[in-house]
Protein backbone atom coordinates (compact mmCIF):
# COMPACT_ATOMS: atom_id res chain seq x y z
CA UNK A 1 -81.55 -28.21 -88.19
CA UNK A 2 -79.18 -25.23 -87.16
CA UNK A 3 -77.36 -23.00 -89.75
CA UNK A 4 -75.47 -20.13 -88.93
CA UNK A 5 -74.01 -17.27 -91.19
CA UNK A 6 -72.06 -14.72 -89.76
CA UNK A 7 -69.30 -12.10 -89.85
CA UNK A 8 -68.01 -8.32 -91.02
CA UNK A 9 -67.71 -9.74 -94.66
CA UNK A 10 -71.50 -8.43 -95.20
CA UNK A 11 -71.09 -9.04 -99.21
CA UNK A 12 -69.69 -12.23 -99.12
CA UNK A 13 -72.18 -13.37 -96.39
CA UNK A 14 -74.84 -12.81 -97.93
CA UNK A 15 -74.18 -13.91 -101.46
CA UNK A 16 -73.52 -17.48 -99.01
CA UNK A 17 -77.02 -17.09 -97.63
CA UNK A 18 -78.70 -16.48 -100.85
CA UNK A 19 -77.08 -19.32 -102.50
CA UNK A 20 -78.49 -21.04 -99.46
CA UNK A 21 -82.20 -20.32 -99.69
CA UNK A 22 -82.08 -20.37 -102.99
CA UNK A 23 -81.35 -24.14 -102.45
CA UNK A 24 -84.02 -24.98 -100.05
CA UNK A 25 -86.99 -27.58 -101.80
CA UNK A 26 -89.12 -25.79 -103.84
CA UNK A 27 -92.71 -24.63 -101.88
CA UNK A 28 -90.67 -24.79 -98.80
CA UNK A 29 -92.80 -22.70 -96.30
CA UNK A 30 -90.40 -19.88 -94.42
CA UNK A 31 -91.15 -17.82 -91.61
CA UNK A 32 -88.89 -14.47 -91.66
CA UNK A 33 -87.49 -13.14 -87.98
CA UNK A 34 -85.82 -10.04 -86.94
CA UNK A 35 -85.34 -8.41 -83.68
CA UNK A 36 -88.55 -6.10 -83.79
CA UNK A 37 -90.92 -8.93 -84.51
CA UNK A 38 -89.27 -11.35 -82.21
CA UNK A 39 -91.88 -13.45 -80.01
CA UNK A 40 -90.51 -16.17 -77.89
CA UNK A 41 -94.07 -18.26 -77.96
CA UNK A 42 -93.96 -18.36 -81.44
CA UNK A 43 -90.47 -19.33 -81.62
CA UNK A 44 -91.15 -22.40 -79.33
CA UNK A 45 -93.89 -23.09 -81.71
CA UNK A 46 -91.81 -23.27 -84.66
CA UNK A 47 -89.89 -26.20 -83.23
CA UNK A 48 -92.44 -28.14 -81.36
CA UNK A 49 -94.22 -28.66 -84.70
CA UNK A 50 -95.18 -28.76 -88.48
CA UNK A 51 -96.82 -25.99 -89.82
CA UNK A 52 -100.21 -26.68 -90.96
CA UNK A 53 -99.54 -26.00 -94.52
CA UNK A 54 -96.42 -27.99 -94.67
CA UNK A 55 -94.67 -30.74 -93.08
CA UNK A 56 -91.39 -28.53 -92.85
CA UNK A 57 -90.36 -25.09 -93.01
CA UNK A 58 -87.24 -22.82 -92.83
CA UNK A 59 -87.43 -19.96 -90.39
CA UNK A 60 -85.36 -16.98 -91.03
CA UNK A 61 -83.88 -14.77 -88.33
CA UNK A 62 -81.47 -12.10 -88.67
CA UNK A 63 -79.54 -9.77 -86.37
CA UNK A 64 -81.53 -11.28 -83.34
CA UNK A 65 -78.64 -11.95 -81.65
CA UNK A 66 -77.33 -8.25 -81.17
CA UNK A 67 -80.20 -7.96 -78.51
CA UNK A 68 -79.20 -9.43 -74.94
CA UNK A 69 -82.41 -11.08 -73.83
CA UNK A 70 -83.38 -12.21 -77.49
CA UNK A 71 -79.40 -13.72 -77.58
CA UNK A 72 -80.49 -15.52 -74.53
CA UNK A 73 -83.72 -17.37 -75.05
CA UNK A 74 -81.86 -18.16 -78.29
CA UNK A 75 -78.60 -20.20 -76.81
CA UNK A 76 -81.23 -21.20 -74.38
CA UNK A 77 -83.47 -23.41 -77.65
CA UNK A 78 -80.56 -24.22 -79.80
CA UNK A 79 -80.44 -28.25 -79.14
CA UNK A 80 -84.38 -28.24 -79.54
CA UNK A 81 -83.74 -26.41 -82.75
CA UNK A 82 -81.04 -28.17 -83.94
CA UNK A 83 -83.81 -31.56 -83.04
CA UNK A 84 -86.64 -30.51 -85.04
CA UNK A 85 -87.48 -31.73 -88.67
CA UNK A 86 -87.39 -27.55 -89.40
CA UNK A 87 -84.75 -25.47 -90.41
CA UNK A 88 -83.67 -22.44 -88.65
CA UNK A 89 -81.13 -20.33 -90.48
CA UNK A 90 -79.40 -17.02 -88.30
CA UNK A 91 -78.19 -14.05 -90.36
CA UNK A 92 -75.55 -11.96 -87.79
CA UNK A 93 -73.04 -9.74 -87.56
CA UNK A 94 -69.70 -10.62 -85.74
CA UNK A 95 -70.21 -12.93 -83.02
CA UNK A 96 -68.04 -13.65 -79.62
CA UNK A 97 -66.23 -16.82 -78.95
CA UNK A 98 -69.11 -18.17 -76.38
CA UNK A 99 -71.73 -17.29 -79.04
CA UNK A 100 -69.89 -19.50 -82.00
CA UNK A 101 -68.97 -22.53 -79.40
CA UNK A 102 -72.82 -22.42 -78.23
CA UNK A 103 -73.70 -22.92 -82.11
CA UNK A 104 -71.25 -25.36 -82.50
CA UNK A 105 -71.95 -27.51 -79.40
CA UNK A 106 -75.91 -27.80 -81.06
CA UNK A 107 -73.78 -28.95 -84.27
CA UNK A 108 -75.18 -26.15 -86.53
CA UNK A 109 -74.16 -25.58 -89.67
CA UNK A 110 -71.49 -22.78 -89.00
CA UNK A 111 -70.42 -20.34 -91.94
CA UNK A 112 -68.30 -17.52 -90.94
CA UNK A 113 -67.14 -14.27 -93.33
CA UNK A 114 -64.80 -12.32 -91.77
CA UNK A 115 -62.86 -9.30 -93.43
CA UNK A 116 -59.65 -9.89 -93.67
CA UNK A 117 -57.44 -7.60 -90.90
CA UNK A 118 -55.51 -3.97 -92.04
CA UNK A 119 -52.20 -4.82 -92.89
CA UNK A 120 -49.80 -2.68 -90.42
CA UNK A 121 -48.17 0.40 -92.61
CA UNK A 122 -44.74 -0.02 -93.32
CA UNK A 123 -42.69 2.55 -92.65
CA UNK A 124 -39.74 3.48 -95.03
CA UNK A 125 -37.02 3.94 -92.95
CA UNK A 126 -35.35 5.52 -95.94
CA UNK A 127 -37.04 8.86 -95.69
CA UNK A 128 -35.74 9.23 -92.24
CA UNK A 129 -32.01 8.66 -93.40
CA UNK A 130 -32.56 10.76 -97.05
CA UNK A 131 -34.05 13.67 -95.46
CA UNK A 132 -30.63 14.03 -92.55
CA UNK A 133 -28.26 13.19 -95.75
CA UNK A 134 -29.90 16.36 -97.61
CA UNK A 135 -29.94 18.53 -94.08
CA UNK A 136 -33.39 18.84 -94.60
CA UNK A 137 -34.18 19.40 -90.81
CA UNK A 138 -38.19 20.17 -91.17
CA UNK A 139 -38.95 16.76 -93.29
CA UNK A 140 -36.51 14.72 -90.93
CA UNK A 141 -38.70 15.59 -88.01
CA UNK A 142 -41.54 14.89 -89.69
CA UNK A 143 -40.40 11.47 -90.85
CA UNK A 144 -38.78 10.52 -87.65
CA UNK A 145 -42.37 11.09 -85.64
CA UNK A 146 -43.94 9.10 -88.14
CA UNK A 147 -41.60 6.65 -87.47
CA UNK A 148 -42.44 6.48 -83.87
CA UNK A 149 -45.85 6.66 -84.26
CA UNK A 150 -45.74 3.59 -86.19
CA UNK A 151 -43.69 1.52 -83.80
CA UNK A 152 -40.52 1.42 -85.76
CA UNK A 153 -38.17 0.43 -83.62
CA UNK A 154 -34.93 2.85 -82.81
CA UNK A 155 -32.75 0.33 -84.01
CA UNK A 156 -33.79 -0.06 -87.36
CA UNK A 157 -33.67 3.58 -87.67
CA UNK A 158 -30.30 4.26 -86.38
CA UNK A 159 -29.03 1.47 -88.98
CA UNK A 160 -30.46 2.86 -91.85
CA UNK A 161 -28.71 5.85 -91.24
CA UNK A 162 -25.51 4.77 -90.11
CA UNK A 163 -25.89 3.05 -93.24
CA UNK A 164 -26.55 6.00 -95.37
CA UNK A 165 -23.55 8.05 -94.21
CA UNK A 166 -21.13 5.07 -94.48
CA UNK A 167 -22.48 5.59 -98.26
CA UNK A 168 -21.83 8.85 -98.54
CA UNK A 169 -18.21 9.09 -97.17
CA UNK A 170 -17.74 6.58 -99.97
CA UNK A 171 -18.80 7.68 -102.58
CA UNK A 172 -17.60 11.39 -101.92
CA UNK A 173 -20.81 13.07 -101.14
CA UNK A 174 -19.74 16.01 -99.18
CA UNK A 175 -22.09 18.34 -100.40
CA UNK A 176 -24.14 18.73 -97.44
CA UNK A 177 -21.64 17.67 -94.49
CA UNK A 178 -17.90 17.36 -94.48
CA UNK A 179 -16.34 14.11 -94.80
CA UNK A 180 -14.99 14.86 -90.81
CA UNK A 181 -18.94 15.31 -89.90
CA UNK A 182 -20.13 12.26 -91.89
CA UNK A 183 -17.34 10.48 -89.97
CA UNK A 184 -18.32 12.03 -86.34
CA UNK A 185 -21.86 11.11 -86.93
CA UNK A 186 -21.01 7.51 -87.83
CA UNK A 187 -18.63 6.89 -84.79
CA UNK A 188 -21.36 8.75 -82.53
CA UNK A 189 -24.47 6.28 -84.16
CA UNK A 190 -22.57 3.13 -83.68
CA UNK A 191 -22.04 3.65 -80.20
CA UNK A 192 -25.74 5.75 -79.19
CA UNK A 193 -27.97 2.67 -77.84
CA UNK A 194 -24.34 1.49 -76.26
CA UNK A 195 -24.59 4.42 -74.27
CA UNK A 196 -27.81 5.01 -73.78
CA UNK A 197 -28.31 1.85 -71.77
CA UNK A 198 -25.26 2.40 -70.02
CA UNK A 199 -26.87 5.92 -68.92
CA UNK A 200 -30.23 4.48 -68.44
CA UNK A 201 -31.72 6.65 -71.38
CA UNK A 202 -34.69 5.05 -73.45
CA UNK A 203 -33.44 4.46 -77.26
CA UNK A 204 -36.19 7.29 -78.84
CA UNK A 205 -34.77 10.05 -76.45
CA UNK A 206 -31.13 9.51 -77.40
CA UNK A 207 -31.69 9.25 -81.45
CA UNK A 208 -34.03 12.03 -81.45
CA UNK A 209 -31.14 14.09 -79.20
CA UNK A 210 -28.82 13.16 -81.56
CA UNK A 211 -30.89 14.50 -84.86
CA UNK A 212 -31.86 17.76 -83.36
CA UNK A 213 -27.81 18.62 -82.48
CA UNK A 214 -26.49 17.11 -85.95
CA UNK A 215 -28.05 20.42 -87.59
């Protein structure tokens, strides 16, 4: 019999395993592997058999499979593992696609923990648009790289801030810019990408052109 645990999740592995072993039959004999101690005669043994002090055991390996000829010989036995009347229970780390299918082709017990993946940053297009409303020419720099380096596409940027001065001409704000400016930079945004394609000039070159000649 064939069980596998693996994965990243290294806590929630093995709390899994432990509950495991802890439910093996009590007096169970178990035989512990690692990749140090690993001997491929005694391995064959281990399913070819009993032991001589009980009629089954559990044998134990973990992280064996990080080593390439040990990860060999392994795939290699899996059906006559998965065949004997012992139990042979892998502790690893992230494994590959081939690795998984080979485990699941000698219908082993699979468990897999994996962490769940980073969540991409959002970006708050906002700060981009609130730093140009308060002419605050360092911070709108510094926002608009960030923006970039996040993959925030020119689009969304350019709408948030057409957006933003559209607010300001009505509600008065003319503390910064004039109401002509806030209405030149408006008519100049909505027709930038327009343009830009027309003039075969990529989207980031033309916004950031634009920014760095509105102050």
């Amino acid at each position: 019999m064939l069980y596998l645990f693996s994965g990243d999740n290294v806590k929630e592995k093995n709390l899994s395993y432990e509950k495991f072993i802890k439910s093996l039959p009590p007096g169970m004999e178990t035989f512990s592997v690692n990749g140090n101690d690993f001997n491929p005669t005694q391995i064959e043994s281990f399913y070819s058999g009993s032991s001589l002090f009980s009629p089954i055991s559990a044998v134990l390996f973990r992280d064996v499979l990080e080593r390439e000829e040990v990860r060999d010989f392994i795939l290699d036995k899996l059906n006559p593992m998965s065949q004997s009347d012992n139990s042979f229970i892998f502790v690893e780390g992230k494994l590959n696609k081939s690795v998984l299918d080979a485990f699941k082709k000698a219908r082993a017990e699979i468990n897999v923990f994996e962490l769940p993946k980073e969540k991409k940053e959002k970006f708050d297009n906002f700060l981009v648009a609130n730093a140009f409303s308060q002419k605050d020419k360092l911070n709108l720099w510094i926002y608009f790289r960030q923006a970039v380096d996040k993959g925030v596409g020119m689009e969304e940027l350019i709408g948030v801030l057409f957006w933003k001065i559209k607010d300001m001409i009505l509600k008065g704000n003319f503390s910064k810019f004039s109401e002509e400016q806030l209405r030149d930079f408006a008519a100049r945004l909505s027709y930038l990408l327009p343009q830009a394609r027309k003039k075969g000039v990529d989207a980031e070159s033309a916004f950031e052109k634009f920014l760095l000649e509105a102050f």
